[in-house]
Protein backbone atom coordinates (compact mmCIF):
# COMPACT_ATOMS: atom_id res chain seq x y z
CA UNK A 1 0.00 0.00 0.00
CA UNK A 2 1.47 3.47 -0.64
CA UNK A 3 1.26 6.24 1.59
CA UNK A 4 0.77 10.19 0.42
CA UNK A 5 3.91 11.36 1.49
CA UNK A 6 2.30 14.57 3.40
CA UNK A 7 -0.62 14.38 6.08
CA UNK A 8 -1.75 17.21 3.59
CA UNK A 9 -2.44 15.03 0.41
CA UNK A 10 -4.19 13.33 3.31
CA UNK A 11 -6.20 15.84 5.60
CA UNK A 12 -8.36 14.04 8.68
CA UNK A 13 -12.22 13.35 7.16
CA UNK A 14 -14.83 15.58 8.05
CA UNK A 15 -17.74 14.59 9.74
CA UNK A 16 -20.76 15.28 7.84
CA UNK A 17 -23.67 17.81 8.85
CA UNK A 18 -25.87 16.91 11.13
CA UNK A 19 -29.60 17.96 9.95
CA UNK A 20 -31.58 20.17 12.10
CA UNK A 21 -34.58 18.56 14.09
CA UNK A 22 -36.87 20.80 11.84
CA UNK A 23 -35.64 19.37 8.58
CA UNK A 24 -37.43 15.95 9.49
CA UNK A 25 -41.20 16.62 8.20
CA UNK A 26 -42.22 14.04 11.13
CA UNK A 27 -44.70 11.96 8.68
CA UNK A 28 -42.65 9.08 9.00
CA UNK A 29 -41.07 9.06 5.34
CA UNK A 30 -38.81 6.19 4.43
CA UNK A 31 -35.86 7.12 4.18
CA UNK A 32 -35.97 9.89 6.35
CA UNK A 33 -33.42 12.92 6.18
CA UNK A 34 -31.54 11.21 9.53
CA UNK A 35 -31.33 7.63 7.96
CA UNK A 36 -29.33 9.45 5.14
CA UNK A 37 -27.60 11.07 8.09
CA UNK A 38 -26.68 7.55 10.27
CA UNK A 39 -25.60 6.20 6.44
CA UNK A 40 -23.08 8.84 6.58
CA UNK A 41 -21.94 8.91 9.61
CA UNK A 42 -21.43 5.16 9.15
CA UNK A 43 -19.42 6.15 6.31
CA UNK A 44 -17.21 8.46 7.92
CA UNK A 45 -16.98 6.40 10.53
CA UNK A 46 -15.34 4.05 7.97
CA UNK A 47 -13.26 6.44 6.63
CA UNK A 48 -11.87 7.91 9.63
CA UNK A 49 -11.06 4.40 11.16
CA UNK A 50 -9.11 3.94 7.59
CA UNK A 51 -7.56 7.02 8.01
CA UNK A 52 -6.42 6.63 11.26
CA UNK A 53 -4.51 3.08 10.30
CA UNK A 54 -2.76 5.30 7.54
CA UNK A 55 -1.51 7.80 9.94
CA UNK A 56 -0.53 5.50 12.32
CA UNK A 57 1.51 3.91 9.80
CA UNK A 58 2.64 6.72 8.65
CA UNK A 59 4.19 8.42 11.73
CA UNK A 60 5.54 5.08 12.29
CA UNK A 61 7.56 5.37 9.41
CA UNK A 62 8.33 8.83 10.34
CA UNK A 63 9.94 7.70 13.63
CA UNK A 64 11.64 4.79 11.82
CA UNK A 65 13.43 7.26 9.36
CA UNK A 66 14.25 9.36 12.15
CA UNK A 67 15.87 6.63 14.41
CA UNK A 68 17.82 5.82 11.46
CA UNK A 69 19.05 8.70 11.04
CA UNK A 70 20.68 9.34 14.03
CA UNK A 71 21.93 5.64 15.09
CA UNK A 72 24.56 6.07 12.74
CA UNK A 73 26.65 3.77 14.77
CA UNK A 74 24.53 0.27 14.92
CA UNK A 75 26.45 -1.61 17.17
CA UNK A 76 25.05 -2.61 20.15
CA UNK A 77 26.09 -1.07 23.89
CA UNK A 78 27.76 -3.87 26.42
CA UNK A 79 27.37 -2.62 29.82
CA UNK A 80 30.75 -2.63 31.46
CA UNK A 81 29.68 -3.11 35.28
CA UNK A 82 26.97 -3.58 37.39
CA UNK A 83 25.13 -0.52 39.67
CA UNK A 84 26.26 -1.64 42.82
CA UNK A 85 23.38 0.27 44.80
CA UNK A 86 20.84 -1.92 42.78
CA UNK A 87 22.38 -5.52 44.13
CA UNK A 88 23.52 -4.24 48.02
CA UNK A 89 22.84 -5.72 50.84
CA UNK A 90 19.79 -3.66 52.77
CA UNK A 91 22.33 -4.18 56.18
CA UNK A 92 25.06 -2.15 53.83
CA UNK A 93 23.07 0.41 52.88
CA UNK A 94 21.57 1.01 56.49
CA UNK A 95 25.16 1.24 57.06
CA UNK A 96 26.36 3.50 54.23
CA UNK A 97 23.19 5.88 55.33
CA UNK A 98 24.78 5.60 58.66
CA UNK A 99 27.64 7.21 57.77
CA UNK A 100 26.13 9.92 56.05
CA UNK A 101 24.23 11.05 58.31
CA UNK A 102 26.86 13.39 60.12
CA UNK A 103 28.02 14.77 56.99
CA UNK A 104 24.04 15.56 56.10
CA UNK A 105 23.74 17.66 59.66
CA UNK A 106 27.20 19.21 59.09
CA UNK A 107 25.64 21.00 56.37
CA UNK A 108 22.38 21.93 57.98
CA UNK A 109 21.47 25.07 59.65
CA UNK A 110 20.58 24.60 63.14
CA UNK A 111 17.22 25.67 63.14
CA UNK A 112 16.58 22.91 60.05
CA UNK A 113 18.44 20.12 62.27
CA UNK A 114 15.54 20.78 64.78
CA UNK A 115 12.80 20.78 62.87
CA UNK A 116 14.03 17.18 61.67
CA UNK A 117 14.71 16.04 65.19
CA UNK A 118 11.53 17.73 67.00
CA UNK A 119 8.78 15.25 66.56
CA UNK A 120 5.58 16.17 66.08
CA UNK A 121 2.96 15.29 69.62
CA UNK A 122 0.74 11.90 68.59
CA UNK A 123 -3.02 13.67 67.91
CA UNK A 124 -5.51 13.02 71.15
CA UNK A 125 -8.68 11.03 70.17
CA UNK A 126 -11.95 12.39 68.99
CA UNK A 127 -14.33 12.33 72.16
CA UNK A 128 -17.85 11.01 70.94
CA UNK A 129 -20.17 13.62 70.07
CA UNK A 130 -22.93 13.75 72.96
């Protein structure tokens, strides 16, 4: 299947008019203005759901073209080492947190260092409404 090249040889259908109630003479007339209307709005319906696969494809190839242009170099990335945070031990990193936390509070202004040490009072019960 070939694809315009621009969405503009291709522009989005339009949904067709939608007849005013008054346009319907109400003496029950077969076909009525609004079963011309449901045929085609069945038919855009068609058409927009066709449309819609071309764009798709489209923009597909768009993206496609575009990673190709810029992975100029196609071989593939070999990850020298491992993250070490992502395999330790929880007991290390309890540790290693450990040890940071003096260098954290160095930094701190007092007042912040007792806002994080000042805990808040546990909140009292509701009484039951009498």
């Amino acid at each position: 299947m070939s694809l315009p090249p621009r969405p503009e040889d291709d522009p989005r259908p339009e949904p067709p008019m939608r007849p005013d109630d008054d346009a319907c003479c109400g003496s029950g007339c077969d076909p009525c203005v609004f079963d011309f209307y449901a045929e085609a709005l069945n038919a855009w319906r068609a058409e927009l759901a066709a449309w819609e696969v071309r764009e798709a494809a489209r923009r597909e190839a768009a993206a496609r073209e575009a990673e190709g242009a810029t992975a100029g170099d196609t071989t593939p990335k070999v990850l020298t080492r491992c993250e070490p945070s992502a395999k330790r031990a929880p007991k290390q990193a309890a540790k290693e947190a450990a040890k940071e936390a003096p260098k954290q509070a160095a930094k701190q202004t007092p007042k912040q260092a007792a806002t994080q040490t000042s805990k808040r009072a546990p909140r009292q019960p509701r009484k039951p409404a009498s």
